[in-house]
N, C-alpha and C. Protein backbone atom coordinates (compact mmCIF):
# COMPACT_ATOMS: atom_id res chain seq x y z
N UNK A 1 0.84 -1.17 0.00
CA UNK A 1 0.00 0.00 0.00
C UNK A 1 0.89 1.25 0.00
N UNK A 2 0.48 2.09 -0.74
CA UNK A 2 1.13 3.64 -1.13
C UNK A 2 0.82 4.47 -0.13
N UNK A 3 2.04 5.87 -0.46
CA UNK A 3 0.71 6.79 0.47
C UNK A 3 -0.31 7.28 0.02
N UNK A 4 -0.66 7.59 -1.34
CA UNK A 4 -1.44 7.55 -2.18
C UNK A 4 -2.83 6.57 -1.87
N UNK A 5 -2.43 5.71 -1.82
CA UNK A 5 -3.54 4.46 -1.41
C UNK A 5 -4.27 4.96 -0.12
N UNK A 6 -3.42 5.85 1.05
CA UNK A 6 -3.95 6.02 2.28
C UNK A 6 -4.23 7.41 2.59
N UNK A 7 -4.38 8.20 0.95
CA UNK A 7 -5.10 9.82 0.92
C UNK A 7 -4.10 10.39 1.13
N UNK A 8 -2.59 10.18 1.77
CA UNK A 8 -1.25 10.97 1.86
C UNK A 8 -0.34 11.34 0.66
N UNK A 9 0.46 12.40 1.24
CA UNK A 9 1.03 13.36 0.11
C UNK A 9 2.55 12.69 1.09
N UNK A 10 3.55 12.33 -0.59
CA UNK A 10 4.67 12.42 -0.05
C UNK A 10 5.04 13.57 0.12
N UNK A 11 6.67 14.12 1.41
CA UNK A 11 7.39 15.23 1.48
C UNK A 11 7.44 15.68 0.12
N UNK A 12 8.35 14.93 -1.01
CA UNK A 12 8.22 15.86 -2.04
C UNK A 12 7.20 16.29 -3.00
N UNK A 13 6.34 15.81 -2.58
CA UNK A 13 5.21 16.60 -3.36
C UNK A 13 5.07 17.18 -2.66
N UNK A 14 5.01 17.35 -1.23
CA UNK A 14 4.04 18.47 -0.83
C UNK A 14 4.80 19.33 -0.67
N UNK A 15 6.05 19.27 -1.22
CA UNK A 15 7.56 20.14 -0.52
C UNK A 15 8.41 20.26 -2.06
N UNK A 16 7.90 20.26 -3.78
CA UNK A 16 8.64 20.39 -4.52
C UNK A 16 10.20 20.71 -4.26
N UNK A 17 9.67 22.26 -3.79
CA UNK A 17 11.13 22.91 -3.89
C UNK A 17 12.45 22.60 -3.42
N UNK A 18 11.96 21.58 -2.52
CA UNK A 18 12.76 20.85 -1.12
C UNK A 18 13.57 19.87 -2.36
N UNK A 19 12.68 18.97 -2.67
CA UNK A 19 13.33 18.01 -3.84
C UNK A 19 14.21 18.07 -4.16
N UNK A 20 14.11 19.57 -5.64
CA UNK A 20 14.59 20.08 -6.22
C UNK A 20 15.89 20.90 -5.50
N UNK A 21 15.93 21.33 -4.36
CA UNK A 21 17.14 21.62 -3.67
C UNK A 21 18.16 20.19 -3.54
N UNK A 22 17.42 19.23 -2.97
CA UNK A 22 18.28 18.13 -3.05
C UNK A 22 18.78 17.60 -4.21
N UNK A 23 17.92 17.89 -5.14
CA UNK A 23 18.35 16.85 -6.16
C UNK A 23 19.53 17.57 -6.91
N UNK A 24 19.90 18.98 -6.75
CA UNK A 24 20.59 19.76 -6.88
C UNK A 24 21.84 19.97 -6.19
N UNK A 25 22.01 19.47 -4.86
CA UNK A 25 23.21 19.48 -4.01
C UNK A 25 23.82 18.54 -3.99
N UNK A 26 22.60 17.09 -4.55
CA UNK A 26 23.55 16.18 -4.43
C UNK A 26 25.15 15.52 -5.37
N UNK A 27 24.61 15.80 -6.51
CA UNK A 27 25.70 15.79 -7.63
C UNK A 27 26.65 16.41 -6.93
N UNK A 28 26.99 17.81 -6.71
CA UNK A 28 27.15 18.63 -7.09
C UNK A 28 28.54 18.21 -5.50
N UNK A 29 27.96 17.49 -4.29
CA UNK A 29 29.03 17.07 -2.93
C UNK A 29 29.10 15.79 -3.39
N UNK A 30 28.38 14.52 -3.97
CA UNK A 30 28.90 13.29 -3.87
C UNK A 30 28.19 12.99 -5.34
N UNK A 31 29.09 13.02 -6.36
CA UNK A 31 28.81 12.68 -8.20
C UNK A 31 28.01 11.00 -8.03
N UNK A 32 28.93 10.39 -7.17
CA UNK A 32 28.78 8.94 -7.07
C UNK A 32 27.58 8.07 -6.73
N UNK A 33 26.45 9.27 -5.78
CA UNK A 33 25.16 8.96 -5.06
C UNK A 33 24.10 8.59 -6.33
N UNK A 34 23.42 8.24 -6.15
CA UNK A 34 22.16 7.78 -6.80
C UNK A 34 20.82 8.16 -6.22
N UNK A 35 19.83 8.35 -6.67
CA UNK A 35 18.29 8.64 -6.53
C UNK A 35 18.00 7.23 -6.23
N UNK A 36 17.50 6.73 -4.66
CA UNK A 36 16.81 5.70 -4.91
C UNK A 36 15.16 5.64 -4.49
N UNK A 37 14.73 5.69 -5.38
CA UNK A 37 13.05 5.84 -5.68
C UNK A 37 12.33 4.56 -4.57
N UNK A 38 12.99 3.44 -4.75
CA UNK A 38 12.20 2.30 -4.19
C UNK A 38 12.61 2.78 -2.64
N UNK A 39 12.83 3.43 -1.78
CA UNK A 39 13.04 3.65 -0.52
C UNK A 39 11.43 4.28 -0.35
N UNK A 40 10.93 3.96 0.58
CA UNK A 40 9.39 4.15 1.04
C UNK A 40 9.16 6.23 0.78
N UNK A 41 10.35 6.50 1.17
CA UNK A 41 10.60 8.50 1.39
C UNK A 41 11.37 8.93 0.46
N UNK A 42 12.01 8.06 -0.39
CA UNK A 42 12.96 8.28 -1.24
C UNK A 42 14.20 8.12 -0.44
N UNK A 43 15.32 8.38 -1.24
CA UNK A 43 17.04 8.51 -0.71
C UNK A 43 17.95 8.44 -1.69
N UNK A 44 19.35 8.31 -1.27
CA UNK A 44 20.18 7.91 -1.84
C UNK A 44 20.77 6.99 -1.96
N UNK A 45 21.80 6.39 -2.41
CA UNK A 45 22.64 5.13 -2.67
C UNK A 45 23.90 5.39 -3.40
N UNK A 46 25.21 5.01 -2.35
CA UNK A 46 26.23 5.31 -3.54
C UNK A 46 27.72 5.09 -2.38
N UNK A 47 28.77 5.64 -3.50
CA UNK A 47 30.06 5.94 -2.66
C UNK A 47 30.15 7.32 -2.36
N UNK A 48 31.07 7.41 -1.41
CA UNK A 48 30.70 8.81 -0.51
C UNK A 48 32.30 9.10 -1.35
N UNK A 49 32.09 10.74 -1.43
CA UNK A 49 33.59 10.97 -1.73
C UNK A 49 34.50 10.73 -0.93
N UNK A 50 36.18 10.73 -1.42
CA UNK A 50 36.85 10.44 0.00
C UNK A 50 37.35 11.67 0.83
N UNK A 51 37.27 12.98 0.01
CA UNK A 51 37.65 14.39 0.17
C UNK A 51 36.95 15.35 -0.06
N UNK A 52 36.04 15.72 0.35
CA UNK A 52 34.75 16.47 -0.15
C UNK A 52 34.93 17.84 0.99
N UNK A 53 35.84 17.80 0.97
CA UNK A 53 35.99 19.43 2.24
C UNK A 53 36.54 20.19 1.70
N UNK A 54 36.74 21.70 1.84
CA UNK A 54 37.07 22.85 1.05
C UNK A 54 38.51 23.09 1.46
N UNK A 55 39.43 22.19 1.95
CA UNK A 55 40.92 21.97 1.89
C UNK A 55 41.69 21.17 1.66
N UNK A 56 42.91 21.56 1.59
CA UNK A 56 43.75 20.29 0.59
C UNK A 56 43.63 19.33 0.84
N UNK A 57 43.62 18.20 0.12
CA UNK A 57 43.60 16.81 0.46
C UNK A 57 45.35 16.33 1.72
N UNK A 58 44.49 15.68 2.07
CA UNK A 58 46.61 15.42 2.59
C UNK A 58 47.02 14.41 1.51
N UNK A 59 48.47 14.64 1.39
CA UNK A 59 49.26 14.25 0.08
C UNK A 59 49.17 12.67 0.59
N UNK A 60 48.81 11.96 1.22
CA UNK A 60 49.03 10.47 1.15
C UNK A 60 47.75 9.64 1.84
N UNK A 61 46.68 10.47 1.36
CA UNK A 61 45.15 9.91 1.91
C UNK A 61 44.87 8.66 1.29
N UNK A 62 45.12 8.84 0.14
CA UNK A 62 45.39 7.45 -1.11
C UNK A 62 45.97 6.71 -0.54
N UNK A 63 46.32 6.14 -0.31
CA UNK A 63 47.94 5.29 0.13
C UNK A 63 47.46 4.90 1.69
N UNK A 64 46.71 5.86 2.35
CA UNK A 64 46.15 5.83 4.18
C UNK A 64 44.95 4.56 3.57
N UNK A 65 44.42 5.10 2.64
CA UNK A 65 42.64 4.48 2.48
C UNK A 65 42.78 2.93 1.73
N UNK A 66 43.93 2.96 0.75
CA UNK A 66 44.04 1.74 0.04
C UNK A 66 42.69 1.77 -0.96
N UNK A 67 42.03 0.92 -1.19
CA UNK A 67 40.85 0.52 -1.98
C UNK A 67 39.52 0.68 -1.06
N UNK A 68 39.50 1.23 0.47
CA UNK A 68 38.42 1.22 1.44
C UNK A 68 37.76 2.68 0.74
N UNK A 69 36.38 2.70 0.86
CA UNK A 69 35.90 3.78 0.64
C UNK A 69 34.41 3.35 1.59
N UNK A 70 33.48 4.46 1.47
CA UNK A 70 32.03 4.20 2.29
C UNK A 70 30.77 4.50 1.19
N UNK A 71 30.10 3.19 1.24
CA UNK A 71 29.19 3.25 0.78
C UNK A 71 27.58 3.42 1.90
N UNK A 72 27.05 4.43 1.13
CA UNK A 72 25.88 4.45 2.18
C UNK A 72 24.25 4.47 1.21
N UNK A 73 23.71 4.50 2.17
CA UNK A 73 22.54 4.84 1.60
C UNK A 73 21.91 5.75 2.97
N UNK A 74 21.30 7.24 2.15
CA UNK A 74 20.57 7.78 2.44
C UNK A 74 18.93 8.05 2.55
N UNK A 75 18.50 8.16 4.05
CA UNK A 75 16.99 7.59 3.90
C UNK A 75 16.33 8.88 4.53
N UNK A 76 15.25 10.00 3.33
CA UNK A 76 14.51 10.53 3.87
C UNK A 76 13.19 10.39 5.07
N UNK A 77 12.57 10.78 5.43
CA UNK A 77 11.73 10.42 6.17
C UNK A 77 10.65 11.04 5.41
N UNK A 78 8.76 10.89 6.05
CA UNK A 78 7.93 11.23 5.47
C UNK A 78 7.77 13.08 6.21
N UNK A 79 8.85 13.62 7.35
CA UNK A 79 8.70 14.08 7.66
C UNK A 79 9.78 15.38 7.76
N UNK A 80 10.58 15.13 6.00
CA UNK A 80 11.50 16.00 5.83
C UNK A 80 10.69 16.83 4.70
N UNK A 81 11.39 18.20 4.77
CA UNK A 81 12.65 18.50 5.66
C UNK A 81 12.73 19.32 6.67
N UNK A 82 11.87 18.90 7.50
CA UNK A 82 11.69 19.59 9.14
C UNK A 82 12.82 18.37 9.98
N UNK A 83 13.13 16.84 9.90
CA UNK A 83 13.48 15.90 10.18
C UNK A 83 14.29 15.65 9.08
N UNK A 84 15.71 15.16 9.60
CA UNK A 84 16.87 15.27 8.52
C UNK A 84 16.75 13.75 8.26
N UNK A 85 17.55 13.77 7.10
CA UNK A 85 17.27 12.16 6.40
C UNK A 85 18.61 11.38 7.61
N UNK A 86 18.45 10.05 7.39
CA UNK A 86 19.18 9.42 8.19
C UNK A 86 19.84 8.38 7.25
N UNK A 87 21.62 8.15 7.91
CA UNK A 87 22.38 8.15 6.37
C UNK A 87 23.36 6.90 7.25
N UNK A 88 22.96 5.76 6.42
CA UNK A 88 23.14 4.20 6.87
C UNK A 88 24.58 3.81 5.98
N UNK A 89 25.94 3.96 6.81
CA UNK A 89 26.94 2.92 6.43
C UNK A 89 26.63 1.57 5.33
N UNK A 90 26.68 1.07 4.51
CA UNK A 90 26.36 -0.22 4.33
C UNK A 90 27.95 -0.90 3.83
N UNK A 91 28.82 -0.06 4.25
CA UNK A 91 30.48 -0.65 3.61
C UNK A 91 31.00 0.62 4.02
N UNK A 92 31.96 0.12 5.17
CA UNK A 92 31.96 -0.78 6.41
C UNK A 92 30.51 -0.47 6.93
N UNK A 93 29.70 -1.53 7.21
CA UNK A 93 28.83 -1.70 8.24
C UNK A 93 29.26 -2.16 9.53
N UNK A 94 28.94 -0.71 10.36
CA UNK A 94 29.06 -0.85 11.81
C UNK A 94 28.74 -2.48 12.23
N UNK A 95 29.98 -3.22 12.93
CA UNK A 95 29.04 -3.89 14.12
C UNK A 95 28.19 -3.60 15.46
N UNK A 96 28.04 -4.93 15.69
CA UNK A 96 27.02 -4.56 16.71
C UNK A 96 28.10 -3.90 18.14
N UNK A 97 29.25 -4.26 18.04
CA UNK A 97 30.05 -3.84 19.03
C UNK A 97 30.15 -2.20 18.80
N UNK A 98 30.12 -1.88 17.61
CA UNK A 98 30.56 -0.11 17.53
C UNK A 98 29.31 0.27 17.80
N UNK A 99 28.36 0.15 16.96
CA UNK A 99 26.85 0.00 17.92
C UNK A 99 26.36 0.77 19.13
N UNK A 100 26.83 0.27 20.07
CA UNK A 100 27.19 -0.22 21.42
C UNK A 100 27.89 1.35 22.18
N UNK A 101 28.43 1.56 21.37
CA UNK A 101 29.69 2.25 21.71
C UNK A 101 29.58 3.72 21.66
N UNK A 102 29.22 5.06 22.54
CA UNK A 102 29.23 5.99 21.72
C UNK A 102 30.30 6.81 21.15
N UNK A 103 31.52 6.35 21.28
CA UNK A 103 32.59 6.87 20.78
C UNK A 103 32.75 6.61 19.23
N UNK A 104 31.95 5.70 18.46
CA UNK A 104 32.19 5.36 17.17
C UNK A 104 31.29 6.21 16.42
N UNK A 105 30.57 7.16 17.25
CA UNK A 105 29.49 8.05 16.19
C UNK A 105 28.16 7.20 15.58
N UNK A 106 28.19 6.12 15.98
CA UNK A 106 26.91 5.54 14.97
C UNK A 106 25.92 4.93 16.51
N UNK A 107 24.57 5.17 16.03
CA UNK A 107 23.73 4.96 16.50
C UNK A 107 23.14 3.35 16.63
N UNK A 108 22.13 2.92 17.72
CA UNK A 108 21.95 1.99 18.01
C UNK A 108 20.99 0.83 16.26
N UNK A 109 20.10 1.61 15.53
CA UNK A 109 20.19 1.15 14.48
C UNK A 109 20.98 0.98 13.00
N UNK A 110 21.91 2.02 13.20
CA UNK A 110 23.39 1.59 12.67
C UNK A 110 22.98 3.03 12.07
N UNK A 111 22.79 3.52 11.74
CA UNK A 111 22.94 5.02 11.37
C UNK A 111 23.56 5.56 12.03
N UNK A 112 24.69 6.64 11.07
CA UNK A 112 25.47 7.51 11.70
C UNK A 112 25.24 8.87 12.30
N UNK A 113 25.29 9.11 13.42
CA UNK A 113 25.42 10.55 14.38
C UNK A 113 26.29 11.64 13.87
N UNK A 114 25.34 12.59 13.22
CA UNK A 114 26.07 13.07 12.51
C UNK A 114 25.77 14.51 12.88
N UNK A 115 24.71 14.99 13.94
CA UNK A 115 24.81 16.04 14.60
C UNK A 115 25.25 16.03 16.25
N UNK A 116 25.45 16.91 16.75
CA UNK A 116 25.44 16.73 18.54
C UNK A 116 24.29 17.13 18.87
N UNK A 117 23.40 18.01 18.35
CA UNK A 117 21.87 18.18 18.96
C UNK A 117 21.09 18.19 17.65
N UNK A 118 19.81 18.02 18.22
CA UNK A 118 18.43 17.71 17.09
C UNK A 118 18.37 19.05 16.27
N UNK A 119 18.64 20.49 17.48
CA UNK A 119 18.56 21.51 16.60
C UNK A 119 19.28 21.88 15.90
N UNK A 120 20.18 20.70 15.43
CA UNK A 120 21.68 21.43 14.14
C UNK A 120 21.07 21.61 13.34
N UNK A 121 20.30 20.40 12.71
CA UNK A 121 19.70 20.50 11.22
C UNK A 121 18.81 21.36 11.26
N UNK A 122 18.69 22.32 10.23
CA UNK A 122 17.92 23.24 9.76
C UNK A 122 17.38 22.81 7.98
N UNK A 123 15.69 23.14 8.45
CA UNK A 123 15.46 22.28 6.99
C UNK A 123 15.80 22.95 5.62
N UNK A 124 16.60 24.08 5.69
CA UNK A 124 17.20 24.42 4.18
C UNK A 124 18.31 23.41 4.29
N UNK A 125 19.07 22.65 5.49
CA UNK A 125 19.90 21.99 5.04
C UNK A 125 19.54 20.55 4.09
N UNK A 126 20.63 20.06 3.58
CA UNK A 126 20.17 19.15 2.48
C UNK A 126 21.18 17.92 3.01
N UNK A 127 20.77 16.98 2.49
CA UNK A 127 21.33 15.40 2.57
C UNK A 127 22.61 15.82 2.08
N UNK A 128 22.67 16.61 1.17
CA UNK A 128 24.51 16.43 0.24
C UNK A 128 25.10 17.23 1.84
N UNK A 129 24.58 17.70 2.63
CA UNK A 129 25.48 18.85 3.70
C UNK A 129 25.80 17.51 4.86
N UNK A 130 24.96 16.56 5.02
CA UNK A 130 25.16 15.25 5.77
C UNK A 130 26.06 14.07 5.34
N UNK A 131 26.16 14.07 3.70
CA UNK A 131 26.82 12.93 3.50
C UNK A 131 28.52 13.53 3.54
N UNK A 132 28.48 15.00 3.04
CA UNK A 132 30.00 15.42 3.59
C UNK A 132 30.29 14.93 5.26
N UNK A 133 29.29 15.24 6.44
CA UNK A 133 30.27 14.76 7.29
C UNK A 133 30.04 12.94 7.51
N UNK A 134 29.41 12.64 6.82
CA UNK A 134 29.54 10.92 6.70
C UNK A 134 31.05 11.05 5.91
N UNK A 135 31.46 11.67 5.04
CA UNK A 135 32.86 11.33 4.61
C UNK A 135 34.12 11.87 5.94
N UNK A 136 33.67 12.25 6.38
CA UNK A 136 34.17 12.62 7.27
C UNK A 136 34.41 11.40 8.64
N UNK A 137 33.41 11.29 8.73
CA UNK A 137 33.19 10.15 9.72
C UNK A 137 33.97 8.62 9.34
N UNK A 138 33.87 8.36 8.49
CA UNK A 138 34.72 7.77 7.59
C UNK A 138 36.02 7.60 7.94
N UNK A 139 36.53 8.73 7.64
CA UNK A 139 37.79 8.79 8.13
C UNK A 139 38.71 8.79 9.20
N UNK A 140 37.32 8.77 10.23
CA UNK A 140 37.80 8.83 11.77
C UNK A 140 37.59 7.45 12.10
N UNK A 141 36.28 6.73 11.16
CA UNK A 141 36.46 5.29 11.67
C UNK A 141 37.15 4.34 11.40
N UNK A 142 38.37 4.75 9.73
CA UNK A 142 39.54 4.29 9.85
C UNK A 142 40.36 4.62 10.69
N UNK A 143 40.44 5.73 11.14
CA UNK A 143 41.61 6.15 12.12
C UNK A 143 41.68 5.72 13.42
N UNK A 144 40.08 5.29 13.93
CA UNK A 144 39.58 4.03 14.95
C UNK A 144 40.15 3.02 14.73
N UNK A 145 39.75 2.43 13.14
CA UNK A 145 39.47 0.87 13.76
C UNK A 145 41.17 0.71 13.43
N UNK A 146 42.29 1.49 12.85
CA UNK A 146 43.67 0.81 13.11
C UNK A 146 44.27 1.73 14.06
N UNK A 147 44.06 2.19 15.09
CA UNK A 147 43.91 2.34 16.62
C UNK A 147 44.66 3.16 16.96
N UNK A 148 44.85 4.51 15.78
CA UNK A 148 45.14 5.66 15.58
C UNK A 148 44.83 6.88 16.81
N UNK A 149 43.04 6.71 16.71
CA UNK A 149 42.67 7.37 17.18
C UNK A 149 41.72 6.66 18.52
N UNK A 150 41.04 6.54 19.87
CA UNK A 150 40.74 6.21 20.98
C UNK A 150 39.18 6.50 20.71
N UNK A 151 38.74 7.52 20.25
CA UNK A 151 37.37 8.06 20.22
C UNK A 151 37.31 9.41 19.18
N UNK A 152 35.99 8.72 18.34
CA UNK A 152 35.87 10.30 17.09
C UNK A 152 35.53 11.96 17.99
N UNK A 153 36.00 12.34 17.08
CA UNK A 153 35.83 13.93 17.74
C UNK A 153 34.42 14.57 17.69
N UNK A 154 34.38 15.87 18.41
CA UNK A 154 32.88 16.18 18.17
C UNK A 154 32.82 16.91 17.19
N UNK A 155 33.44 17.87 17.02
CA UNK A 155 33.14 18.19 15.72
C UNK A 155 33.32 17.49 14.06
N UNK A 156 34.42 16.65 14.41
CA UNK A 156 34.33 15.83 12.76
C UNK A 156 35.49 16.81 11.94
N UNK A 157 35.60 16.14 10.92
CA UNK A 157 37.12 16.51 9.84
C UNK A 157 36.68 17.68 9.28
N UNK A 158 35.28 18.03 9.03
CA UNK A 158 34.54 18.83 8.19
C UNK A 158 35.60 20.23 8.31
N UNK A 159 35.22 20.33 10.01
CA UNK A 159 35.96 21.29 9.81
C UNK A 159 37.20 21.95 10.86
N UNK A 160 37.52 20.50 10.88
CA UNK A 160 38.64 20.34 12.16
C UNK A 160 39.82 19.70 11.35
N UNK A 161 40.55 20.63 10.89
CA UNK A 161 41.91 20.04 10.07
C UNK A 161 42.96 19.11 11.04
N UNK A 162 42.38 19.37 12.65
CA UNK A 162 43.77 18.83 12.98
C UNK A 162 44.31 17.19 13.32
N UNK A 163 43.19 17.03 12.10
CA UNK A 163 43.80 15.36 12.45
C UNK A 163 43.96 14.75 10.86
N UNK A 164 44.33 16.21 10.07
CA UNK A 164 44.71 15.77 8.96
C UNK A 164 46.01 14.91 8.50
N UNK A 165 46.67 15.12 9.55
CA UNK A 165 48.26 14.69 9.55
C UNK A 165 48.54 13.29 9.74
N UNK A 166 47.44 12.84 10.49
CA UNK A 166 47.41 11.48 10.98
C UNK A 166 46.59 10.15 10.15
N UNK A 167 46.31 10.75 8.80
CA UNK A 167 45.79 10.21 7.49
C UNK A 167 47.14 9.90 6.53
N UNK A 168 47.58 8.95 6.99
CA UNK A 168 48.86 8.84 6.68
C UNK A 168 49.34 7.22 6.96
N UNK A 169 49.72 6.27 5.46
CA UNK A 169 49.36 4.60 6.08
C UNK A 169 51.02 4.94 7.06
N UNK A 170 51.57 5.66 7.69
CA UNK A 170 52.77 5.57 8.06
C UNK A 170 52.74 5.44 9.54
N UNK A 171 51.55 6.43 10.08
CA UNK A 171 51.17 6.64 12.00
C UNK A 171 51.00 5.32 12.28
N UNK A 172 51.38 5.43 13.28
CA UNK A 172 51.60 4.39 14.68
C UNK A 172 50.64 4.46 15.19
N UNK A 173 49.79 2.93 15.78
CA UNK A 173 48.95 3.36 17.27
C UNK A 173 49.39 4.24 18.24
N UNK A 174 47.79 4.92 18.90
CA UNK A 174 48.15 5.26 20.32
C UNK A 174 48.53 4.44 20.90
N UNK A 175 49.33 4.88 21.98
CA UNK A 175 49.74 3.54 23.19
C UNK A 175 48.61 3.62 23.90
């Protein structure tokens, strides 16, 4: 059964312009994402960039990442964009141990925490402004899981350069 079937208006119909903002930001932060229609609210699907921030790449991120990259899928709700879409790892998929954990940033249904309060998101923001700090997040959960780093930061790479240095296959664990 549709929402159609039950007299309901999806978000983007009843919210064109909203769409059309997204469907517009998204190219434009992650080329790689996809429109996926069969999601009940709509979303995305795709690889996340590995550098999508407005500063230099560090010269040996390539070489840190190997062939790892993050694939996610992004899932609107029927109740955006007052309620931000929620943006699911599927490579690396969290275990149930990071899960668990709130130092790994991801939430108890495996979606990633990608604000510190409910009132970050503002509904001109768009999914492409979320999947940048999913690339972000990314990078802290390599820098986790080879034991670089102890716990992700609160603000994230977005816009905290100072753990650019440590993207590097050369760093040592913390002791």
């Amino acid at each position: 059964m549709t929402l159609a079937d039950l007299g309901r208006v999806a978000w983007f119909e009843a919210e064109p312009s909203a769409l059309e903002r997204e469907q517009r930001a998204m190219p434009l932060a992650a080329p790689d994402l996809e429109w996926a229609g069969d999601l009940p609210a709509g979303g995305w699907r795709g690889t996340v960039p590995v550098w999508p921030f407005e500063r230099p790449t560090p010269p040996e991120l390539e070489a840190f990442l190997g062939a790892d990259r993050l694939i996610v899928q992004v899932e609107y709700s029927q109740a955006h964009p007052m309620v931000p879409p929620s943006v699911h790892p599927l490579d690396p998929e969290p275990s149930w141990m990071v899960r668990t954990h709130h130092t790994w940033h991801v939430n108890g249904d495996g979606s990633l925490c990608l604000m510190q309060a409910a009132d970050d998101w503002n509904p001109t923001d768009t999914a492409a402004d979320l999947v940048v700090k999913a690339a972000a997040w990314f990078l802290e959960f390599q820098l986790m899981t080879r034991g670089v780093l102890r716990a992700m930061t609160e603000r994230g790479l977005v816009h905290d350069h100072s753990l650019d240095h440590l993207l590097s296959p050369y760093i040592r664990c913390v002791a």
